[in-house]
PDB file of N, CA and C in Angstrom:
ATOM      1  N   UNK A   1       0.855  -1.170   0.000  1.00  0.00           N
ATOM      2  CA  UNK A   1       0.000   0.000   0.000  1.00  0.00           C
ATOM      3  C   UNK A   1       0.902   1.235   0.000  1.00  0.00           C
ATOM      4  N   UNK A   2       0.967   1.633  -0.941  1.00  0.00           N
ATOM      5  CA  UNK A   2       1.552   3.396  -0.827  1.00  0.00           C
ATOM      6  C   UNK A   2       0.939   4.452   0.544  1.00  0.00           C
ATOM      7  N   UNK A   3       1.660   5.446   0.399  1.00  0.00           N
ATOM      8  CA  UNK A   3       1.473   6.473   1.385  1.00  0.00           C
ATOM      9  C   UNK A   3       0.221   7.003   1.413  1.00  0.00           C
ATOM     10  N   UNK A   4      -0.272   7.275   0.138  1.00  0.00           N
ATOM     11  CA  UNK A   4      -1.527   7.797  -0.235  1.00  0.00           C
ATOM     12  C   UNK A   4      -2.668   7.128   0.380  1.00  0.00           C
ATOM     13  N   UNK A   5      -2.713   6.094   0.012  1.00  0.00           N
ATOM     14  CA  UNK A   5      -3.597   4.636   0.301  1.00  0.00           C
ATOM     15  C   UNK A   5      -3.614   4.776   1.730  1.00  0.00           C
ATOM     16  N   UNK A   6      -2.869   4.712   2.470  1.00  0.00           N
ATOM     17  CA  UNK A   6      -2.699   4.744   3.574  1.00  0.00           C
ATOM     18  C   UNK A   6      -3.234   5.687   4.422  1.00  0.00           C
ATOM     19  N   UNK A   7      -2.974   7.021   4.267  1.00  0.00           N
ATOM     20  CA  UNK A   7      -3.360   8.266   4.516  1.00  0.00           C
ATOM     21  C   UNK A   7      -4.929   7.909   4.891  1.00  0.00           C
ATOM     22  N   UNK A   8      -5.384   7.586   3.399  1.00  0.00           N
ATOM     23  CA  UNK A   8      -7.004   7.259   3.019  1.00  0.00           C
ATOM     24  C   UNK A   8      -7.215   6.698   3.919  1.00  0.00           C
ATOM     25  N   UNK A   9      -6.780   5.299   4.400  1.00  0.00           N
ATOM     26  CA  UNK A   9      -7.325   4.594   4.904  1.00  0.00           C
ATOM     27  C   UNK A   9      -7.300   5.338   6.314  1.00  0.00           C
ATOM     28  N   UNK A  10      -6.563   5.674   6.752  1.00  0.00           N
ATOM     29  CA  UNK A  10      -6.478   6.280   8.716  1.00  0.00           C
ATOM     30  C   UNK A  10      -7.194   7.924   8.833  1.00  0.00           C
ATOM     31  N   UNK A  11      -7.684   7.923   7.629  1.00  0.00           N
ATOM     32  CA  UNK A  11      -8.572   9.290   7.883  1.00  0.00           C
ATOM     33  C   UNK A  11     -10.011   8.316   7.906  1.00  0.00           C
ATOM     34  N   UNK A  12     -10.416   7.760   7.135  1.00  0.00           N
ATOM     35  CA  UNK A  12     -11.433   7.019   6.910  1.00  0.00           C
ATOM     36  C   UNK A  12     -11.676   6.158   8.252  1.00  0.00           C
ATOM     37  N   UNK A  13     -10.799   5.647   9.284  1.00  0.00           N
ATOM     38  CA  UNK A  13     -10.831   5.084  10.629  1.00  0.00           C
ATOM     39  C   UNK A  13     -10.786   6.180  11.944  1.00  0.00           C
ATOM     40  N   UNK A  14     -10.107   7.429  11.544  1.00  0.00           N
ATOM     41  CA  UNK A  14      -9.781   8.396  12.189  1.00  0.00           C
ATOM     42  C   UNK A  14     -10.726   8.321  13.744  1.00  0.00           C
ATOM     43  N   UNK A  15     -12.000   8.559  13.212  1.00  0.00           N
ATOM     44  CA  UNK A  15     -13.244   8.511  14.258  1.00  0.00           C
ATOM     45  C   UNK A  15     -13.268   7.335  14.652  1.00  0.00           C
ATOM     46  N   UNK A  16     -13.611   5.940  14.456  1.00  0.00           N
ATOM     47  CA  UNK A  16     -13.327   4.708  15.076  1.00  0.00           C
ATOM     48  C   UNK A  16     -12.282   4.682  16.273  1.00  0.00           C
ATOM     49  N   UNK A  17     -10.748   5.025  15.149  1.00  0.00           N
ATOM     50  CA  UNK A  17      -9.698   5.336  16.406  1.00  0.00           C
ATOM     51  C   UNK A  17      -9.930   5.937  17.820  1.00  0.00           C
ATOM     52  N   UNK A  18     -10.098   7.353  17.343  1.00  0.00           N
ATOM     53  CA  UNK A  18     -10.487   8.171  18.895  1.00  0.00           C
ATOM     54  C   UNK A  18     -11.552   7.669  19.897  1.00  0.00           C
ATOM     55  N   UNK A  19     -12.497   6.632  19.095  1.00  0.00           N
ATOM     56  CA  UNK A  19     -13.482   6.578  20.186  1.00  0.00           C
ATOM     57  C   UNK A  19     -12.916   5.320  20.692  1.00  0.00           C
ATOM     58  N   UNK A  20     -11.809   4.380  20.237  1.00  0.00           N
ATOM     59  CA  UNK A  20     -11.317   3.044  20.752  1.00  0.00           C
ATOM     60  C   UNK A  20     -11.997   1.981  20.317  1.00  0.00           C
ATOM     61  N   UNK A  21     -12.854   2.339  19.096  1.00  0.00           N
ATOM     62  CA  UNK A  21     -13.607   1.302  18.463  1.00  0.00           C
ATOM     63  C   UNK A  21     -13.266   0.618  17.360  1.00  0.00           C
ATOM     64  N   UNK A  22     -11.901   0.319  17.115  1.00  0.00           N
ATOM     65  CA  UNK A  22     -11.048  -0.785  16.397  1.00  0.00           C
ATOM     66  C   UNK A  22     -10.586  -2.158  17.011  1.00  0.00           C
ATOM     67  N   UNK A  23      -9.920  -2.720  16.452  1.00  0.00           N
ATOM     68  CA  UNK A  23      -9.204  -3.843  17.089  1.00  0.00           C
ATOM     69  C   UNK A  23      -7.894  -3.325  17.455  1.00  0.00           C
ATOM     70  N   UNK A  24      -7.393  -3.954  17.974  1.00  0.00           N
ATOM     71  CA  UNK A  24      -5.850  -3.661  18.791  1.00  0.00           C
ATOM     72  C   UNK A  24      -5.053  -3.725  17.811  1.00  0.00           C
ATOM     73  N   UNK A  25      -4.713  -4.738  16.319  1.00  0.00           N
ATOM     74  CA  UNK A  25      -3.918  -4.625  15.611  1.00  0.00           C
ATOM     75  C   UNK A  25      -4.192  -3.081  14.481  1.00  0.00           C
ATOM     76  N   UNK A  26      -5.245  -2.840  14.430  1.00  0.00           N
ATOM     77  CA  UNK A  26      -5.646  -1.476  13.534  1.00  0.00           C
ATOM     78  C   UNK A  26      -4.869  -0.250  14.478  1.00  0.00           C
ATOM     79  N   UNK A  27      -5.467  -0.021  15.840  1.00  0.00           N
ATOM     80  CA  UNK A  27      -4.963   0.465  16.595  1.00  0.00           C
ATOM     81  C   UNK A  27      -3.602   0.474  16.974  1.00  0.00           C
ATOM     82  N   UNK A  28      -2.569  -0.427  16.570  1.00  0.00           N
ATOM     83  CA  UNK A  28      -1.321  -0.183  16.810  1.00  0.00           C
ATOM     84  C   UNK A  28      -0.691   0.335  15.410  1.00  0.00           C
ATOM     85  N   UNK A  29      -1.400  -0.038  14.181  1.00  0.00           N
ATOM     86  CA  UNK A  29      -0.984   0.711  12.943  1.00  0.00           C
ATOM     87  C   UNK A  29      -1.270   2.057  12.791  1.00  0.00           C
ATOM     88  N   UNK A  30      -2.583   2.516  13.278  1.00  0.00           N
ATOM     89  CA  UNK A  30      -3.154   3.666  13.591  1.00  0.00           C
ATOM     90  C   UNK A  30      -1.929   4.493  13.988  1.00  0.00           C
ATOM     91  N   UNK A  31      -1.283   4.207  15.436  1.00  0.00           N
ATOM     92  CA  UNK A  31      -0.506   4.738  16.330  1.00  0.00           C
ATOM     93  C   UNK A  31       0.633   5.040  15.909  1.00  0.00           C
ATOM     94  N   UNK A  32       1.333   4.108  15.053  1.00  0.00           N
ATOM     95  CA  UNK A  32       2.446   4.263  14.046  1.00  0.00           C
ATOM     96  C   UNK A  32       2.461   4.983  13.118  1.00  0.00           C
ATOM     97  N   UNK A  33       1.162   4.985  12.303  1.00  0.00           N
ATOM     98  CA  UNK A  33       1.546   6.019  11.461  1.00  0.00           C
ATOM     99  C   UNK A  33       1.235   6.866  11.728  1.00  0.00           C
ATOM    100  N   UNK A  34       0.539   7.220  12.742  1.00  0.00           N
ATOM    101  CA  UNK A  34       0.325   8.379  13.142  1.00  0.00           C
ATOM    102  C   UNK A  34       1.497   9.317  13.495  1.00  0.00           C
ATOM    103  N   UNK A  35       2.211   8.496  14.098  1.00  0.00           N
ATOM    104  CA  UNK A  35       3.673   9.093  14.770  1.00  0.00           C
ATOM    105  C   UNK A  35       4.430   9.431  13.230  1.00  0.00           C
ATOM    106  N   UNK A  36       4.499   8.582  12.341  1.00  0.00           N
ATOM    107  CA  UNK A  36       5.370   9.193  11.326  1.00  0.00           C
ATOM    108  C   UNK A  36       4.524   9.792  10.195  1.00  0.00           C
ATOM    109  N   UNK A  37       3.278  10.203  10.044  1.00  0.00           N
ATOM    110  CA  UNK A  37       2.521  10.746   9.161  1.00  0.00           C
ATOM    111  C   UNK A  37       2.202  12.076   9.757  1.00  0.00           C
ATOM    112  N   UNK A  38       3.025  13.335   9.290  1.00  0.00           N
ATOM    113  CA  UNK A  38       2.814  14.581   9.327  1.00  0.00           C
ATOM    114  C   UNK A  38       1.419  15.235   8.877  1.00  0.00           C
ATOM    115  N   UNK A  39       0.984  14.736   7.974  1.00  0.00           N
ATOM    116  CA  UNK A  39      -0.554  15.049   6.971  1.00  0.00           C
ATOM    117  C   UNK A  39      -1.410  14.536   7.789  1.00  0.00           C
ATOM    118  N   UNK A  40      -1.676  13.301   8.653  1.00  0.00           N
ATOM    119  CA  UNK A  40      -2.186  12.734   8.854  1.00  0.00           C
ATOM    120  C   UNK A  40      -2.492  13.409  10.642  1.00  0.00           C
ATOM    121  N   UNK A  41      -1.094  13.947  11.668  1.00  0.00           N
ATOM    122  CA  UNK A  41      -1.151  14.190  12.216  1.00  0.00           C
ATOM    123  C   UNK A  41      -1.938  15.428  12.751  1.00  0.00           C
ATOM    124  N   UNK A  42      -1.359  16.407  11.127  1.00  0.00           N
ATOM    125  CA  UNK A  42      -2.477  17.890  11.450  1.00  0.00           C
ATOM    126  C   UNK A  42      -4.021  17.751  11.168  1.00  0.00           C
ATOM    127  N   UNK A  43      -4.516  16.646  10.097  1.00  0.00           N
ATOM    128  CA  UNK A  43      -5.650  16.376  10.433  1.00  0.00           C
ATOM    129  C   UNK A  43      -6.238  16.003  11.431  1.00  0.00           C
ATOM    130  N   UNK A  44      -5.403  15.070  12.052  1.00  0.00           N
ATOM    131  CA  UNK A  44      -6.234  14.630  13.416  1.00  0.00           C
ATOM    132  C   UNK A  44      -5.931  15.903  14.272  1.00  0.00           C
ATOM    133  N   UNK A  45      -5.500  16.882  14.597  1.00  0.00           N
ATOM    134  CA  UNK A  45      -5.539  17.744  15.204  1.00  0.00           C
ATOM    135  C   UNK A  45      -7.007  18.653  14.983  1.00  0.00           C
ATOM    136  N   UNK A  46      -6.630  19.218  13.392  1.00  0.00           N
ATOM    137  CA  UNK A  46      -7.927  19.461  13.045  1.00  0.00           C
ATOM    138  C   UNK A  46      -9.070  19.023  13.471  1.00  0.00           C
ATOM    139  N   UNK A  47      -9.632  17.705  13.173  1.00  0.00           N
ATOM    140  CA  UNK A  47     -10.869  17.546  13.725  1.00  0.00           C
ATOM    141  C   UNK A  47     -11.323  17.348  14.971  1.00  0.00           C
ATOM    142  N   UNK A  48     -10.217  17.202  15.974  1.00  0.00           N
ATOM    143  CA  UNK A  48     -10.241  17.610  16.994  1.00  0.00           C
ATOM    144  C   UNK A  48     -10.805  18.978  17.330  1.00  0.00           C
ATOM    145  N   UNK A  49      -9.947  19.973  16.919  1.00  0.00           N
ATOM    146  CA  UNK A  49     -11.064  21.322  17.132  1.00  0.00           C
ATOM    147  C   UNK A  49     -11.858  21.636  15.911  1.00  0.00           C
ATOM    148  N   UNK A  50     -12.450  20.323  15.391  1.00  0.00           N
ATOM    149  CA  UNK A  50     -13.756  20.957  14.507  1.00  0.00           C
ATOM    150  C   UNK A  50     -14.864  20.812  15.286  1.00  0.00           C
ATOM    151  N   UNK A  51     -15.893  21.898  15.731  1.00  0.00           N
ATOM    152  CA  UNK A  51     -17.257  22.131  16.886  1.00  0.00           C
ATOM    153  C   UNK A  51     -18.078  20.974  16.138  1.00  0.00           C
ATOM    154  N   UNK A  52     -18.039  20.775  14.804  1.00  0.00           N
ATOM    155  CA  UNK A  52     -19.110  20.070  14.395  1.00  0.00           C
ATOM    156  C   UNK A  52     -18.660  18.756  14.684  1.00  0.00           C
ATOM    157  N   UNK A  53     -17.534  17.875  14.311  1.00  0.00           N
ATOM    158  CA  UNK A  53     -17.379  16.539  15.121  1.00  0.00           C
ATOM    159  C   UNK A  53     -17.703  16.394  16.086  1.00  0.00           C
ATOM    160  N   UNK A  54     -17.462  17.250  17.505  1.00  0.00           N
ATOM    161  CA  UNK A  54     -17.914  16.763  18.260  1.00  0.00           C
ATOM    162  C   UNK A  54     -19.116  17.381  18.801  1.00  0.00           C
ATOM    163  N   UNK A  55     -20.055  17.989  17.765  1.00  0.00           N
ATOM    164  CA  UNK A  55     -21.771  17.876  17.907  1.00  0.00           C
ATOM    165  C   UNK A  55     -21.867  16.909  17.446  1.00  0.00           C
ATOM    166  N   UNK A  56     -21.186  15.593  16.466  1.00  0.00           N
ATOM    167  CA  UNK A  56     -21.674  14.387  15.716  1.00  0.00           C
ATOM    168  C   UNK A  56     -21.465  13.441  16.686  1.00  0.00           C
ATOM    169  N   UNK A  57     -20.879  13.893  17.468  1.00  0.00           N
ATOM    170  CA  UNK A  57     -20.155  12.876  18.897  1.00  0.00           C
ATOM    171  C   UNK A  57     -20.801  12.145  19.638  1.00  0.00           C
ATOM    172  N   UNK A  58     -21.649  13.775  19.964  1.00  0.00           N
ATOM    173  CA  UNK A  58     -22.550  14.079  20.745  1.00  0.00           C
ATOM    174  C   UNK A  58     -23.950  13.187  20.327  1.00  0.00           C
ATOM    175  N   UNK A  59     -24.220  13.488  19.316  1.00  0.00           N
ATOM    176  CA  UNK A  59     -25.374  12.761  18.939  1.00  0.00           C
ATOM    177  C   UNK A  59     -25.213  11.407  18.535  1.00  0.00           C
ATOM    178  N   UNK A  60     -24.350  10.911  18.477  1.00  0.00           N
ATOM    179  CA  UNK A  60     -24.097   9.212  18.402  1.00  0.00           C
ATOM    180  C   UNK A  60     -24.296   8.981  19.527  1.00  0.00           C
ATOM    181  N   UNK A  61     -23.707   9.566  20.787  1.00  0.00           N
ATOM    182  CA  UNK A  61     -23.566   9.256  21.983  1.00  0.00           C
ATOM    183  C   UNK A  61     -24.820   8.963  22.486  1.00  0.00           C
ATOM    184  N   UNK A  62     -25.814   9.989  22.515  1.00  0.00           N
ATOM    185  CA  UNK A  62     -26.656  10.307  22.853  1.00  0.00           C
ATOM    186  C   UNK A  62     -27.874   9.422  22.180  1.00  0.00           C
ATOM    187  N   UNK A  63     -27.767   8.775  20.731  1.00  0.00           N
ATOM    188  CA  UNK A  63     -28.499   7.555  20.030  1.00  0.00           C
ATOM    189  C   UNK A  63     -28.235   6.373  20.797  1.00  0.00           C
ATOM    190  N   UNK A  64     -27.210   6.246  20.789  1.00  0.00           N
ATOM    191  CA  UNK A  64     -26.376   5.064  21.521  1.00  0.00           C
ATOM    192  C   UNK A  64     -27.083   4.655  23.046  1.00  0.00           C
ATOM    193  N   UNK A  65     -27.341   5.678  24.101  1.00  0.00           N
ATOM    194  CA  UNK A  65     -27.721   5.759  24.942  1.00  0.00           C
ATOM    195  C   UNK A  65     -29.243   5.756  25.097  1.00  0.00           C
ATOM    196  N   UNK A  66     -30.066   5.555  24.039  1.00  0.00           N
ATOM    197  CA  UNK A  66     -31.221   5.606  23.918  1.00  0.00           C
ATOM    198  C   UNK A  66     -31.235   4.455  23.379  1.00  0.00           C
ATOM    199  N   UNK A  67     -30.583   3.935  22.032  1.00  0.00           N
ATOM    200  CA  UNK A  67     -30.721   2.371  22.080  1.00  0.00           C
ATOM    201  C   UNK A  67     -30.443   1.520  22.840  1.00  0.00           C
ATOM    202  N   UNK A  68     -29.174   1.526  23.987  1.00  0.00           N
ATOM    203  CA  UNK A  68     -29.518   0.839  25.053  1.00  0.00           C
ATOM    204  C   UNK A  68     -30.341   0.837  26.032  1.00  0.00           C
ATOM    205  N   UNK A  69     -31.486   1.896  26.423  1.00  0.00           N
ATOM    206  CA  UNK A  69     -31.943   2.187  27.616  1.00  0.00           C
ATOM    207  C   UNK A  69     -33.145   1.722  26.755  1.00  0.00           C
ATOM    208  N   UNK A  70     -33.607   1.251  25.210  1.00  0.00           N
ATOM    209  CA  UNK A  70     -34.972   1.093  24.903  1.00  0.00           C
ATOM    210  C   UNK A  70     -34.699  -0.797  25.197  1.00  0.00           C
ATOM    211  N   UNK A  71     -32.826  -1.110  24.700  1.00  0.00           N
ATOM    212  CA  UNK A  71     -33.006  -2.510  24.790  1.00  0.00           C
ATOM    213  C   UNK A  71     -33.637  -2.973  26.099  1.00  0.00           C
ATOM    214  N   UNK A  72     -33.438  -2.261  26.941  1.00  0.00           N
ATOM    215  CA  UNK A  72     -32.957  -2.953  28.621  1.00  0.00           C
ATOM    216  C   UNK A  72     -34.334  -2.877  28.771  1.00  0.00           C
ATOM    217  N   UNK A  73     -35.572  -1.763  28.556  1.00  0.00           N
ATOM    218  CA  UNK A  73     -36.794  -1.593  28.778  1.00  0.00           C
ATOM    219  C   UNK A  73     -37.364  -3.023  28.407  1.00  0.00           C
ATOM    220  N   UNK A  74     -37.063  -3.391  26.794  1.00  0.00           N
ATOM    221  CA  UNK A  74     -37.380  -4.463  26.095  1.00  0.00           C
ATOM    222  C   UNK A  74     -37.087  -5.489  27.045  1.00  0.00           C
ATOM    223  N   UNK A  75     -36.011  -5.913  26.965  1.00  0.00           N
ATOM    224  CA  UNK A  75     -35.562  -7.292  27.895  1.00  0.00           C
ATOM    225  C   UNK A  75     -36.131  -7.790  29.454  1.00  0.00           C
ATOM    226  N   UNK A  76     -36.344  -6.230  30.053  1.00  0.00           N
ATOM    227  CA  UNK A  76     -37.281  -6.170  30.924  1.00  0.00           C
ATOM    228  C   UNK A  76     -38.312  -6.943  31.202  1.00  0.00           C
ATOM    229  N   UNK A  77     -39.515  -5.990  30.139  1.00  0.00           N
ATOM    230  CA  UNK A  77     -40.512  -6.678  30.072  1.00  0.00           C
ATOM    231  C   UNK A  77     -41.019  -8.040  29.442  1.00  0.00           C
ATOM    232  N   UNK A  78     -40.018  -8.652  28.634  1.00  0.00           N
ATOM    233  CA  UNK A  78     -39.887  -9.981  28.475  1.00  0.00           C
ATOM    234  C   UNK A  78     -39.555 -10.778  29.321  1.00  0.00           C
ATOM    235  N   UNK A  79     -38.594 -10.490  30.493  1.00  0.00           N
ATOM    236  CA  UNK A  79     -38.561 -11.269  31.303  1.00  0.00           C
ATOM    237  C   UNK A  79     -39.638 -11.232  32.473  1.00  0.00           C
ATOM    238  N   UNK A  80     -40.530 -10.104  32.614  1.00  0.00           N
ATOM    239  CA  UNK A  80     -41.125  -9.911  33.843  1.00  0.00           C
ATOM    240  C   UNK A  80     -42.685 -10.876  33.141  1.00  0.00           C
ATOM    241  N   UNK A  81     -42.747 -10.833  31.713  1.00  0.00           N
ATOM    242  CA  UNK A  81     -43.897 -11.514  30.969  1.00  0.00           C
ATOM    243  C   UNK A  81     -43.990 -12.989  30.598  1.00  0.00           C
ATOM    244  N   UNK A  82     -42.424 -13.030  31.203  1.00  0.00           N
ATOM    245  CA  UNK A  82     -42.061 -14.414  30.742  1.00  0.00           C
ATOM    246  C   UNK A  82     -42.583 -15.472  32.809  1.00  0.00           C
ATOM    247  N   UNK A  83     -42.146 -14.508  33.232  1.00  0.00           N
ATOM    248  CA  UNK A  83     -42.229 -15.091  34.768  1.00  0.00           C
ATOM    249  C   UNK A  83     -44.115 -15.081  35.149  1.00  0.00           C
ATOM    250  N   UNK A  84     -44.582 -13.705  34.736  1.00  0.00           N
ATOM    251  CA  UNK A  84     -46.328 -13.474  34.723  1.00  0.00           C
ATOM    252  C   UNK A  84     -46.818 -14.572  34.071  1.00  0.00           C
ATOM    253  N   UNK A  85     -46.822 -15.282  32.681  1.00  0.00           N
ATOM    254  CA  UNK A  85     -47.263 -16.062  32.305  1.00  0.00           C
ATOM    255  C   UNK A  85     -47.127 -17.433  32.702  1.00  0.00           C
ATOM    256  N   UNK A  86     -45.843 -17.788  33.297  1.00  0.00           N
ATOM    257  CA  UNK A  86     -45.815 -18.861  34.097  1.00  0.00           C
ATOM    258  C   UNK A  86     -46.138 -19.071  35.482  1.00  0.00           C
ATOM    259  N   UNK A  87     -46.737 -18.198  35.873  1.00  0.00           N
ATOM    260  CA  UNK A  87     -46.998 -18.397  37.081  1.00  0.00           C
ATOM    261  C   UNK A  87     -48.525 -18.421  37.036  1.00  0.00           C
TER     262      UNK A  87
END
């Protein structure tokens, strides 16, 4: 894979990276080239202070936290319907 290719690819993971949502081997390539990729480094700086990433952050976060709190409601009442009906 050339430099280019590369670039592509760790901007395209960039967000995965920061949130720790790779595997450990992506994540240690991540880390490497990060250290020797200058282009790569001022971008990730960049979107660091871009306001709008982390309003997109924000609202994943905030989906995220609503799809688990609807699962747990769900699982809930399956189990409390599962115990009502057998009894």
């Amino acid at each position: 894979m050339n430099k280019k290719d590369e670039c592509a690819v760790f901007q395209d993971l960039y967000e995965l990276y920061t949130e720790e949502e790779v595997e450990d081997e992506t994540k240690q390539w991540m880390m490497e080239h990060e250290a020797v990729c200058t282009y790569c480094q001022n971008c990730g700086k960049e979107n660091g202070r871009n306001p709008a990433f982390h309003e997109d952050s924000e609202k994943v976060w905030g989906i995220r936290i609503m799809t688990m709190s609807l699962y747990s409601i769900f699982l809930f009442l399956a189990i409390w319907m599962s115990v009502w009906y057998l009894w």
